[in-house]
Protein backbone atom coordinates (compact mmCIF):
# COMPACT_ATOMS: atom_id res chain seq x y z
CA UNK A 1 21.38 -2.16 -23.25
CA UNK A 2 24.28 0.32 -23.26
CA UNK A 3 22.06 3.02 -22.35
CA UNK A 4 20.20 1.21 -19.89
CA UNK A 5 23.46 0.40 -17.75
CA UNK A 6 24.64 3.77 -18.37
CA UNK A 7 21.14 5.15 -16.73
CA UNK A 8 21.56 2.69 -13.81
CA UNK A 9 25.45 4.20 -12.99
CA UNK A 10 23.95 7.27 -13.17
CA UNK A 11 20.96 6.47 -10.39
CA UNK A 12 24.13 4.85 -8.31
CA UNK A 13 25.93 8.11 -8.74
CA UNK A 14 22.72 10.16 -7.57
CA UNK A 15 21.72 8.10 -4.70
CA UNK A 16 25.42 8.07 -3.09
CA UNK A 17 26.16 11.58 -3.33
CA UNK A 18 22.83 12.00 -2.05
CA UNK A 19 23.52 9.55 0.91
CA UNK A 20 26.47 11.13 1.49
CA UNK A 21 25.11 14.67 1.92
CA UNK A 22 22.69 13.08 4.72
CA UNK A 23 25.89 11.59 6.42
CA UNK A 24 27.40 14.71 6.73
CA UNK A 25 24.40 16.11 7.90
CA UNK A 26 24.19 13.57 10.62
CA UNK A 27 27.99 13.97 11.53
CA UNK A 28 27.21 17.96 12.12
CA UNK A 29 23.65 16.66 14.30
CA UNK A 30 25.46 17.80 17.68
CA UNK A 31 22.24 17.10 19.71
CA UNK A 32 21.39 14.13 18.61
CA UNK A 33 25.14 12.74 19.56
CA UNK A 34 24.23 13.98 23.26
CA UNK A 35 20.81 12.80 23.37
CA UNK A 36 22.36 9.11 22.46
CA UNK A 37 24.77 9.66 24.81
CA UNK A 38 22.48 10.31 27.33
CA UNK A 39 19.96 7.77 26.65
CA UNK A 40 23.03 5.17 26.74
CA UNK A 41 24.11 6.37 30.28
CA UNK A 42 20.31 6.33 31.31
CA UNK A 43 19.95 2.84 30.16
CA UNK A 44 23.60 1.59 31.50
CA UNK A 45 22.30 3.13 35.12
CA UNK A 46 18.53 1.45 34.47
CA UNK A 47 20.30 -1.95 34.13
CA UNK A 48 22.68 -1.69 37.11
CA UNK A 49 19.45 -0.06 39.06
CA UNK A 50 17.74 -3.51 38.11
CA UNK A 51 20.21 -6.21 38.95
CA UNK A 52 20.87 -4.11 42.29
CA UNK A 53 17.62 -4.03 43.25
CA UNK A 54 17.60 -8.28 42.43
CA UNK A 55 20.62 -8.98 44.57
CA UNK A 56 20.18 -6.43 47.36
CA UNK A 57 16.54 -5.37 47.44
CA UNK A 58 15.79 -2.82 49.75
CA UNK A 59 19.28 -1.44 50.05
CA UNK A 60 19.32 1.49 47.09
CA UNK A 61 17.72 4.47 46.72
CA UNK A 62 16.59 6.64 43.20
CA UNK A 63 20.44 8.19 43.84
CA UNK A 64 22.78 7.50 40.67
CA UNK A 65 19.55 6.90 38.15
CA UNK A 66 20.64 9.10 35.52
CA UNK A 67 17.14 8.49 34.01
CA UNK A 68 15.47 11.15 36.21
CA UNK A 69 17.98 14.11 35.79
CA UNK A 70 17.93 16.18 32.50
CA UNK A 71 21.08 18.65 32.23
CA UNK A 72 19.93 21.91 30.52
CA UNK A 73 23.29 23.26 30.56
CA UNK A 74 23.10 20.59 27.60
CA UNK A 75 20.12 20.19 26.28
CA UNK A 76 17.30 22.57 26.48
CA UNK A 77 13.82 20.96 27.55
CA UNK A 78 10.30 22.04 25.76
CA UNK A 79 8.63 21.30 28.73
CA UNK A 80 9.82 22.25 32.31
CA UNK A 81 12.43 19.35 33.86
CA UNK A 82 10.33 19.79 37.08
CA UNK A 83 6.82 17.81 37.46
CA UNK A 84 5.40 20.62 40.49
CA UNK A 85 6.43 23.33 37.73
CA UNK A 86 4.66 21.99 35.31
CA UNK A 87 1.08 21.03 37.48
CA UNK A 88 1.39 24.82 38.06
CA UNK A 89 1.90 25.81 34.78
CA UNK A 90 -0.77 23.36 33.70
CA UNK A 91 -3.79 24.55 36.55
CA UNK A 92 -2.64 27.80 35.68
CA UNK A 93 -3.59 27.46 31.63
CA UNK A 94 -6.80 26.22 33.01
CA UNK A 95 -7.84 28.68 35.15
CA UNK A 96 -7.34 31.59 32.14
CA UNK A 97 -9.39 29.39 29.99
CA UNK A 98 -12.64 29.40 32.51
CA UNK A 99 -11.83 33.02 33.47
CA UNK A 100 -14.60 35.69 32.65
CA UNK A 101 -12.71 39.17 31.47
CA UNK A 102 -10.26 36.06 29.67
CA UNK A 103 -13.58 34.86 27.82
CA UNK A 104 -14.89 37.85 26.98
CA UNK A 105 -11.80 39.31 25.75
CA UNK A 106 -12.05 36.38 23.69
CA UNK A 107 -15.11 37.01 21.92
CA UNK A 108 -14.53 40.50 21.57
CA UNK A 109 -11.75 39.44 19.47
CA UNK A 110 -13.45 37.40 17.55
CA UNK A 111 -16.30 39.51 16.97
CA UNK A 112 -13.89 42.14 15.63
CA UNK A 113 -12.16 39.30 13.30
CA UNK A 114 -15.93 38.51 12.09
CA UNK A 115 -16.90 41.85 11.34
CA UNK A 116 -13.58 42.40 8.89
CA UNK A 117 -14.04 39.15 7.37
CA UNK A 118 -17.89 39.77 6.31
CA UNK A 119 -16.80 43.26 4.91
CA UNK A 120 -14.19 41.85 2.94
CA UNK A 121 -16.49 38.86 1.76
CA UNK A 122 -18.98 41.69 0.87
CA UNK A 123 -17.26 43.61 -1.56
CA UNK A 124 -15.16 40.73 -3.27
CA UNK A 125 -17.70 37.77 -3.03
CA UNK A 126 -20.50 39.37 -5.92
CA UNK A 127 -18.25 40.05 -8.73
CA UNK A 128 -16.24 36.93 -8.06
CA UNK A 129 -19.76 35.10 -8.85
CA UNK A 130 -20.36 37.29 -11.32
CA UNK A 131 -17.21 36.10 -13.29
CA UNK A 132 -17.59 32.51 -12.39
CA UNK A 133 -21.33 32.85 -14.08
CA UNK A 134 -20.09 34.01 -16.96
CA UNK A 135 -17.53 31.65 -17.39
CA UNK A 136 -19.53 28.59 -16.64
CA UNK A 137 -22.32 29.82 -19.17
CA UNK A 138 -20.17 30.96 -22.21
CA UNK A 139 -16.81 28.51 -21.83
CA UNK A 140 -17.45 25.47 -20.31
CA UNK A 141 -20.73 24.92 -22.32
CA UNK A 142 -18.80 23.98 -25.31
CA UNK A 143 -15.97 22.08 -23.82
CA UNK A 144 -17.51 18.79 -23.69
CA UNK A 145 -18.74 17.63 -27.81
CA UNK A 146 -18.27 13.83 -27.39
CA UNK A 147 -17.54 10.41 -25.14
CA UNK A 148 -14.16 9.98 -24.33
CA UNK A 149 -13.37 13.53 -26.02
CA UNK A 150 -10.59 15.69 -23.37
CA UNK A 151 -11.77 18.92 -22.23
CA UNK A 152 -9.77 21.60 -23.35
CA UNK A 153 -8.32 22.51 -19.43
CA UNK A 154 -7.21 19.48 -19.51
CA UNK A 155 -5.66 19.39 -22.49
CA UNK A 156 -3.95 22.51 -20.81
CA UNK A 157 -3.33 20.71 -17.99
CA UNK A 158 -1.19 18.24 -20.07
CA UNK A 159 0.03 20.89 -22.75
CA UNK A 160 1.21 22.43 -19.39
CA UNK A 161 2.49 19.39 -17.09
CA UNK A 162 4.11 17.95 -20.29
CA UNK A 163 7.39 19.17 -19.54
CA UNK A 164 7.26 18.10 -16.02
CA UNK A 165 6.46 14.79 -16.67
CA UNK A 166 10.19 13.34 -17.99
CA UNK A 167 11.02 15.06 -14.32
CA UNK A 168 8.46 13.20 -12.67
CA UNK A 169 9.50 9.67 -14.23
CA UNK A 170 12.94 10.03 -13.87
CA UNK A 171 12.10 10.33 -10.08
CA UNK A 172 9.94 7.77 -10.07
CA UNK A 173 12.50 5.44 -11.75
CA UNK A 174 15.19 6.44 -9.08
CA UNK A 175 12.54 6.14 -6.23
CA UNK A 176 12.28 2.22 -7.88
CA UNK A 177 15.47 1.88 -8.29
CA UNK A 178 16.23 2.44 -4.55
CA UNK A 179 13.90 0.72 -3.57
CA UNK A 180 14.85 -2.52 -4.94
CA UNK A 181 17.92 -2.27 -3.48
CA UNK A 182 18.14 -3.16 -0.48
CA UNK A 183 21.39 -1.73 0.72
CA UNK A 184 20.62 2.26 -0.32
CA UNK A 185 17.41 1.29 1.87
CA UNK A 186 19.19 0.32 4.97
CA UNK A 187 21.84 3.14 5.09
CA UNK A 188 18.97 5.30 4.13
CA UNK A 189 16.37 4.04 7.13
CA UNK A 190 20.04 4.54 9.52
CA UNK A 191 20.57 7.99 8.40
CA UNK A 192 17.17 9.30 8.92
CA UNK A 193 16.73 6.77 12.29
CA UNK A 194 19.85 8.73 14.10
CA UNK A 195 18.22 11.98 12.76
CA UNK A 196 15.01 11.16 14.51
CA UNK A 197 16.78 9.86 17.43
CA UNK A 198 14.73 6.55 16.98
CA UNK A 199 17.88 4.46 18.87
CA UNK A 200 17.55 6.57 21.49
CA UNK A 201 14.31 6.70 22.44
CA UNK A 202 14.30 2.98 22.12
CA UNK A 203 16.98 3.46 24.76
CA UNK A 204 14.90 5.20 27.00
CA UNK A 205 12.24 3.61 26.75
CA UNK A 206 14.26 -0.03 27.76
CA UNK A 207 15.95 2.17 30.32
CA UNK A 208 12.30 3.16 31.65
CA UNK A 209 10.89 -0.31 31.74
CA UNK A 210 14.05 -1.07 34.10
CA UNK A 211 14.00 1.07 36.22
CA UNK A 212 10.61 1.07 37.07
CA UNK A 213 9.49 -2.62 37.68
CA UNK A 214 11.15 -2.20 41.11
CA UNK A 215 10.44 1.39 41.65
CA UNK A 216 6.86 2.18 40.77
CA UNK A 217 7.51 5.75 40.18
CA UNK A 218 4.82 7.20 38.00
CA UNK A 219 6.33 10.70 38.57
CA UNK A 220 9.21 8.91 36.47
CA UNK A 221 6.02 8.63 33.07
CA UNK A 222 6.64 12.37 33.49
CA UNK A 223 10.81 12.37 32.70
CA UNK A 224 10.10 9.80 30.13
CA UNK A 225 7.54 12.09 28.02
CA UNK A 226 9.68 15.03 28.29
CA UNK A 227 12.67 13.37 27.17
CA UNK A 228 10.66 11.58 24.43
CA UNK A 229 10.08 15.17 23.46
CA UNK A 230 13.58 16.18 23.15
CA UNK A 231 14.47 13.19 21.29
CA UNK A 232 11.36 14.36 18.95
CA UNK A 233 12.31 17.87 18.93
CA UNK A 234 14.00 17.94 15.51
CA UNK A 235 10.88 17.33 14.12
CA UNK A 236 9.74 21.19 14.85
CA UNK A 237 13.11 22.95 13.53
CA UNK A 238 12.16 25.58 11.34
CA UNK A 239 14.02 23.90 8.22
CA UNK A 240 11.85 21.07 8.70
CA UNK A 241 8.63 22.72 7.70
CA UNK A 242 9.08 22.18 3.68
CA UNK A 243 9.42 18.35 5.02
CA UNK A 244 5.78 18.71 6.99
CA UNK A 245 4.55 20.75 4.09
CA UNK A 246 5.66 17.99 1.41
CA UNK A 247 4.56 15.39 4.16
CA UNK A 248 1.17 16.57 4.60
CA UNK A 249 0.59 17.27 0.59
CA UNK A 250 1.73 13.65 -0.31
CA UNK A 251 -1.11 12.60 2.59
CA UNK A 252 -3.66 14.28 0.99
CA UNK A 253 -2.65 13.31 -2.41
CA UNK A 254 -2.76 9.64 -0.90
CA UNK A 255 -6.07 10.08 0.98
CA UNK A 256 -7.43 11.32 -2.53
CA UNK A 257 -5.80 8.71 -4.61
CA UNK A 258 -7.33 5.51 -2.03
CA UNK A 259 -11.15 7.31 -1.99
CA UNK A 260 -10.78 7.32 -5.92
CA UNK A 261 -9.57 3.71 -5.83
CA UNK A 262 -12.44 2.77 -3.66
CA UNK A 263 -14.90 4.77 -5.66
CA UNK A 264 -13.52 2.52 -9.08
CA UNK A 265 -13.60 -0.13 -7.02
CA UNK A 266 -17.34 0.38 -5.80
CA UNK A 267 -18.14 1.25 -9.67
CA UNK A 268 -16.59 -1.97 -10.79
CA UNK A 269 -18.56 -3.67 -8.48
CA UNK A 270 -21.86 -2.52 -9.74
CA UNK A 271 -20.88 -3.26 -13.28
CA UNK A 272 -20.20 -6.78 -12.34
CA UNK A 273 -23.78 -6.58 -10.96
CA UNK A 274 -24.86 -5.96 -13.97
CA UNK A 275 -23.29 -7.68 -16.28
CA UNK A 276 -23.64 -10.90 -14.13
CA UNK A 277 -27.67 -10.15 -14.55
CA UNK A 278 -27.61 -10.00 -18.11
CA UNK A 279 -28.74 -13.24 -20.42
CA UNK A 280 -26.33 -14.92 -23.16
CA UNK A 281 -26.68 -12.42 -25.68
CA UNK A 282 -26.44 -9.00 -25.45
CA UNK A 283 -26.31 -6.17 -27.86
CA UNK A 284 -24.68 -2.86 -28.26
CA UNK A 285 -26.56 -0.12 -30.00
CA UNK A 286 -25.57 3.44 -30.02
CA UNK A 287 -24.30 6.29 -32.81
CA UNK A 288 -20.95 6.76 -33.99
CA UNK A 289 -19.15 7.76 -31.19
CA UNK A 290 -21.44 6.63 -28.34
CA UNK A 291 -18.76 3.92 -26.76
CA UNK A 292 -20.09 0.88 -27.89
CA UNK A 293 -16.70 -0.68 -28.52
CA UNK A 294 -15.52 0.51 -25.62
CA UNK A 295 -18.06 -0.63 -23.67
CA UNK A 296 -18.13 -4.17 -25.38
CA UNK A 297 -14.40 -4.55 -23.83
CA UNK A 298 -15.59 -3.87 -20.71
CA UNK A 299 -18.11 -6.41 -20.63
CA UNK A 300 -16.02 -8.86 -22.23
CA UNK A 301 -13.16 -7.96 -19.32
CA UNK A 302 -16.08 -8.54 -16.67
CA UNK A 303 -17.45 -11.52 -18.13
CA UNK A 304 -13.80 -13.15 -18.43
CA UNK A 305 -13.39 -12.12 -14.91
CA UNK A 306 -16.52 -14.02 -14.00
CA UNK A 307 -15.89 -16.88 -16.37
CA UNK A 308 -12.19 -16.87 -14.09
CA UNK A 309 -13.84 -16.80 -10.58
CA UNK A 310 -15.98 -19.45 -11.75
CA UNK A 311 -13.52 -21.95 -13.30
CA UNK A 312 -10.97 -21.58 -10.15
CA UNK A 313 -14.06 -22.24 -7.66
CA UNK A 314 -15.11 -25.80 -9.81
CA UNK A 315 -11.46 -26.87 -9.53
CA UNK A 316 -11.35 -25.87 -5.64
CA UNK A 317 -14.17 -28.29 -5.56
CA UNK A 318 -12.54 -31.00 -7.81
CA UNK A 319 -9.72 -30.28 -5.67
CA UNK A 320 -11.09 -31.04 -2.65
CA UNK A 321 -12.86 -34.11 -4.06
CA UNK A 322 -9.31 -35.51 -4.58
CA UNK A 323 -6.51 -34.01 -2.46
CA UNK A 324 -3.95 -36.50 -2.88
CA UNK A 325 -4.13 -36.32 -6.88
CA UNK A 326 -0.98 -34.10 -7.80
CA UNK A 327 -3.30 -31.50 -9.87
CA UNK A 328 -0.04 -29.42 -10.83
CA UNK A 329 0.96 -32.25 -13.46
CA UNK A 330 -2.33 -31.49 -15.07
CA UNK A 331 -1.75 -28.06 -14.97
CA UNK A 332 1.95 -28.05 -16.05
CA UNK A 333 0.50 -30.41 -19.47
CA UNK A 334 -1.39 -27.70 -20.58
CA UNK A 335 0.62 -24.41 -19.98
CA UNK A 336 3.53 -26.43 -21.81
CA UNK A 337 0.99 -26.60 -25.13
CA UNK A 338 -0.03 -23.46 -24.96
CA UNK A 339 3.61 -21.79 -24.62
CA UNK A 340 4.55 -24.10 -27.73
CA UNK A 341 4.35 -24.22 -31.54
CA UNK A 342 1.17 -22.68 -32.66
CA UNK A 343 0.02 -25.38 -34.50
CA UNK A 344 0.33 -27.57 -31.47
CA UNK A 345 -1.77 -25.18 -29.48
CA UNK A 346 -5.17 -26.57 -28.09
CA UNK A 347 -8.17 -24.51 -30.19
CA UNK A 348 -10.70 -25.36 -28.21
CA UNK A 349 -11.49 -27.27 -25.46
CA UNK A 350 -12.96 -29.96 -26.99
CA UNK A 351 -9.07 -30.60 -28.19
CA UNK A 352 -8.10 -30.59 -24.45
CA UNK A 353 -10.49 -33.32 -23.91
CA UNK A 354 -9.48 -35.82 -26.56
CA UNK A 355 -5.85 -35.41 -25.77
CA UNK A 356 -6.62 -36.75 -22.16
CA UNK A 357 -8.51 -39.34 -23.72
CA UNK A 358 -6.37 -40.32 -25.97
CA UNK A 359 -3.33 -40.27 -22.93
CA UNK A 360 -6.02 -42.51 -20.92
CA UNK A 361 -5.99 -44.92 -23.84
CA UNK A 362 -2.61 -45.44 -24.36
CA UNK A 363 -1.60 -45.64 -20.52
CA UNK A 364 -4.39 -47.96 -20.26
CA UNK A 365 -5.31 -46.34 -17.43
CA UNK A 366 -8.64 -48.10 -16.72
CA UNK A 367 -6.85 -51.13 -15.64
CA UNK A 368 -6.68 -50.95 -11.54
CA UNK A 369 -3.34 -51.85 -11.23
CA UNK A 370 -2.02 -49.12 -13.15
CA UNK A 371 -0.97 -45.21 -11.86
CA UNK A 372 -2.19 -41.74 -13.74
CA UNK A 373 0.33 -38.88 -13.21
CA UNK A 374 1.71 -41.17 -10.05
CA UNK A 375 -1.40 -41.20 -8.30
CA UNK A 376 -2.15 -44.89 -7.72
CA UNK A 377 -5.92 -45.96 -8.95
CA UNK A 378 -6.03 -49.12 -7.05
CA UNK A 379 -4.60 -48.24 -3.24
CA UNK A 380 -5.62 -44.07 -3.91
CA UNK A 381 -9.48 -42.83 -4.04
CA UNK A 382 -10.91 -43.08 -7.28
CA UNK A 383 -14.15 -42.18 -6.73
CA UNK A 384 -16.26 -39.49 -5.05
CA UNK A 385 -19.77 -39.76 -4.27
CA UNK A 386 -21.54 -36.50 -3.56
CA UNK A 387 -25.49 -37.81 -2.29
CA UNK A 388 -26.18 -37.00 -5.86
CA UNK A 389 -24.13 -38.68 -8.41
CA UNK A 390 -20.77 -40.18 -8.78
CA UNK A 391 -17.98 -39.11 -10.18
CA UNK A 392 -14.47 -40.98 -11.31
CA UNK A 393 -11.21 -39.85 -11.14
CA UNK A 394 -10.72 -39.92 -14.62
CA UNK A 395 -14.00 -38.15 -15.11
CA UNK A 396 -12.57 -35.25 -12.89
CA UNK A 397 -9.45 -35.14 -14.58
CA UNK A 398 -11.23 -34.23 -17.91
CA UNK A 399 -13.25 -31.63 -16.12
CA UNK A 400 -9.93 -29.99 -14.08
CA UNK A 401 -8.30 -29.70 -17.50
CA UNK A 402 -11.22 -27.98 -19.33
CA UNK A 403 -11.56 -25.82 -16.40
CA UNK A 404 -7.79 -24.83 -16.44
CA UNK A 405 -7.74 -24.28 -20.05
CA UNK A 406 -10.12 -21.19 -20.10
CA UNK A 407 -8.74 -20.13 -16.30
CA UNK A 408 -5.18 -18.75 -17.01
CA UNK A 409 -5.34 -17.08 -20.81
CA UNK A 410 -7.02 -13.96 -22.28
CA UNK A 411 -10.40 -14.48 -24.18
CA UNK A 412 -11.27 -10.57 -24.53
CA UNK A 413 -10.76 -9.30 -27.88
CA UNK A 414 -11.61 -6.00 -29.15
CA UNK A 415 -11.32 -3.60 -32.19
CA UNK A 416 -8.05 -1.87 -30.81
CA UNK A 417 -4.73 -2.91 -29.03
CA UNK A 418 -5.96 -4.11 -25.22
CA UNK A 419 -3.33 -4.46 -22.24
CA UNK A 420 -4.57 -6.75 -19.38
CA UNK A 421 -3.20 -6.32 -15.88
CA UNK A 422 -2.97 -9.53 -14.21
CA UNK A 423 -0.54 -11.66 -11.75
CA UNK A 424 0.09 -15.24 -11.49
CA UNK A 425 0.91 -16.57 -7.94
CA UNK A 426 2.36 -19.71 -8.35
CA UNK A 427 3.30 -22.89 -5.31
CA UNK A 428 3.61 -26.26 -5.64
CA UNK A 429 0.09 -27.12 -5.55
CA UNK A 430 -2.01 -24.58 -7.66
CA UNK A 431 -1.47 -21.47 -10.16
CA UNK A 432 -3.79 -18.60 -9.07
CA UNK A 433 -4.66 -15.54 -11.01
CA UNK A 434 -5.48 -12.40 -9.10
CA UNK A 435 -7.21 -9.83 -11.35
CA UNK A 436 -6.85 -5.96 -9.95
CA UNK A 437 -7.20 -3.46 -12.35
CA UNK A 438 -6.63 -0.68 -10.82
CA UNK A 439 -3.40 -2.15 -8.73
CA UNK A 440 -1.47 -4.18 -10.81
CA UNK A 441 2.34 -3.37 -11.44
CA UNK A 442 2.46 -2.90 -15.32
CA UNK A 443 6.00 -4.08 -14.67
C-alpha cells in the first residue's frame, strides 16, 4: 500500500512539472497572445456592427469592422490579406499547370527520375531476392515445430522489447492515471486549446456570423479562411513535425489495431457459426500437442456465450409478459446465495427451483389475497395467455430464476487457469452482462 501511494506522488510529481513546462511554453506563445487579442477586438466590433445595424439600419458602413483588416506589421499571413491578389495568384497557378513547354518540362523530369530509379532497382533488386530466397528456404523452414509454439523472431522480438516494456507500462499507468483525473485533464485540454488558438477561432468565427447576417459579404468567407489559417499556423512550425510524425504513427498503429479487432471479431463470428451448428456432443481428437484443450475452452467460452444470449432473451420475454412484477427482487435472492457460504450455494438448478417452491409454500402465496415480492396477485396480472398455452405468475417466476441462475456466473472449466473478461451493467430494473473479448478493461 506504501508503495502504491508512493508511485501515485510520484505520477502527481511528473504530471505537474510536466504541466508546468507547457505553461511556460504558453506564457512565451507571443502570437498566439495577439491572435486572441485580435480575434477579441474582431468579435467586440462584430457585436457593436450587429446591434448598430438593429437600431439604425441603413446608417453604417463596413468602416470600424476590425474583422476585415489583418495587420502584417503583426502577424504575417500564409495567404495574401488581399482577395484580387490572391484570384491572380490562383488563375495564375492554373494557367502553368495547362501550359505546354510547363507539361513537357514535366515529363521530361519525370522520365529522367524513372530512368535512375529502374537502374538502381536493376542492380540492387536480384541479389536482394537472392538473399531473401535463401533465407526463407534454409531459416524460416524450421521456425515453426508445433501449435501455439513462438517463432524464434519473435522470441527476439520479446528478448529484444523486454526492456522496453517496464517503460511502456509505466507510461501507460501515468497516461491512466491522468486520465482519471479530471483536473490534470482540464488544465491539460486549456494548455494545448490556447496553443492551438482554439478560443480564438471560436472568436472569429462568432465574430463572422455577426457581422455578416446584415452584411452578406461573401468576400468576408475569404478574411475568415485566412485568419483561420493563422490561428492554425502553429500547426506547421518546424518543431512540430516529431508531433505530426508521432501523430501519424499512433494513426496507423490505430488503423492496424481496429482492422485486427474486426478481423477477431469476423473470426469469432464464424466460430459461433459453427459451434452453434454442432449437436450435443462433440468430441476432440487430435495428438499430443494438436490444441485440443485449447480448443475445448473455446467452445465451452462460445457455448456459454450462447447459453448467455439465450437465457437473457427468455427473461426479456418473461419480462415483457409481466412488466409490473419487480424482477430485481428475484434477481437480488439469488446473487445474495451465490456470494454466500459455500454450503449455502445453489448446485444446481433444480435447488433454485425448490427454494421458490418451498418460499411459495410458506407465504402461501396461492391464496388471491396475498402479495409475492409486493406484487399484488389479486388486483396485478397473474396470468399471460400467449394463443398457445397459459402461463401463471408463479410459473414464470420459477422459470426467471432458473434462467438467471445460469445467466450471470462462469460454467467454462478447463485443464489450466482461465481469466474471463466480462462487465456487469447494472439499473434498477435488470443486471446485463456484455461479453467482449477482445475489449474488456482487465481492470
Amino acid at each position: 500500500m506504501k508503495r502504491m501511494k508512493i508511485h501515485l506522488k510520484a505520477y502527481d510529481v511528473v504530471i505537474i512539472v510536466l504541466l508546468s513546462l507547457l505553461a511556460i511554453y504558453t506564457g512565451f506563445q507571443i502570437t498566439s497572445h495577439l491572435l486572441l487579442v485580435n480575434s477579441a477586438k474582431a468579435l467586440i466590433d462584430s457585436i457593436v456592427y450587429y446591434f448598430r445595424s438593429i437600431f439604425s439600419p441603413g446608417t453604417i458602413g463596413d468602416e470600424g469592422v476590425s474583422f476585415l483588416i489583418i495587420d502584417e506589421n503583426i502577424i504575417k499571413s500564409v495567404l495574401p490579406i488581399d482577395f484580387k491578389v490572391f484570384g491572380y495568384r490562383f488563375l495564375s497557378f492554373f494557367e502553368l499547370l495547362v501550359n505546354p513547354d510547363n507539361i513537357g518540362s514535366a515529363w521530361a523530369a519525370f522520365l529522367v527520375f524513372l530512368k535512375d530509379l529502374l537502374m538502381i532497382l536493376m542492380i540492387i533488386l536480384p541479389p536482394m531476392l537472392l538473399i531473401f530466397g535463401i533465407y526463407r528456404y534454409f531459416v524460416l523452414k524450421n521456425y515453426h515445430k508445433g501449435v501455439q509454439e513462438e517463432s524464434k523472431p519473435l522470441k527476439k522480438l520479446k528478448k529484444w522489447r523486454k526492456p522496453f516494456d517496464k517503460f511502456v507500462l509505466l507510461l501507460k499507468n501515468l497516461f491512466f492515471y491522468w486520465k482519471d483525473s479530471k483536473v490534470y485533464v482540464v488544465i491539460t485540454f486549456i494548455l494545448v486549446g490556447y496553443n492551438l488558438n482554439i478560443l480564438s477561432m471560436l472568436m472569429l468565427l462568432f465574430a463572422w456570423y455577426l457581422y455578416f447576417i446584415f452584411s452578406i459579404n461573401f468576400l468576408s468567407i475569404y478574411h475568415l479562411a485566412v485568419r483561420l489559417l493563422l490561428c492554425l499556423s502553429p500547426l506547421f512550425r518546424s518543431y512540430f513535425i516529431p508531433l505530426w510524425v508521432i501523430g501519424i504513427i499512433a494513426l496507423v498503429i490505430y488503423l492496424k489495431i481496429k482492422a485486427g479487432y474486426m478481423t477477431l471479431h469476423k473470426l469469432l463470428e464464424r466460430d459461433i457459426d459453427i459451434v452453434d451448428s454442432t449437436g450435443v456432443s462433440l468430441m476432440l481428437v487430435g495428438g499430443p500437442g494438436a490444441g485440443k484443450g485449447s480448443c475445448g475452452v473455446i467452445i465451452q467460452i462460445i457455448m456459454e456465450y450462447l447459453l448467455r444470449s439465450k437465457a437473457n432473451a427468455l427473461m426479456m420475454e418473461i419480462r415483457l409478459e409481466f412488466p409490473e412484477f419487480p424482477w430485481r427482487e428475484i434477481e437480488i435472492i439469488i446473487e445474495n446465495r451465490m456470494s454466500g457460504p459455500k454450503e449455502k450455494q445453489f448446485k444446481n438448478k433444480v435447488q433454485v427451483e425448490y427454494h421458490f417452491h418451498s418460499y411459495f409454500e410458506k407465504e402461501r402465496v396461492w391464496e388471491e389475497k396475498k402479495t409475492i415480492f409486493g406484487y399484488s396477485l389479486k388486483t396485478k396480472k397473474k396470468l399471460y395467455w400467449d394463443s398457445l398455452k397459459q402461463e401463471t405468475i408463479l410459473e414464470a417466476i420459477l422459470d426467471y430464476a432458473q434462467l438467471y441462475y445460469i445467466y450471470p456466473y462462469r460454467l467454462t472449466v478447463g485443464n489450466f487457469s482461465l481469466r474471463i473478461d466480462k462487465q456487469v451493467e447494472l439499473n434498477e430494473c435488470h443486471a446485463r452482462m456484455t461479453f467482449d473479448p477482445f475489449h474488456t478493461d482487465p481492470r
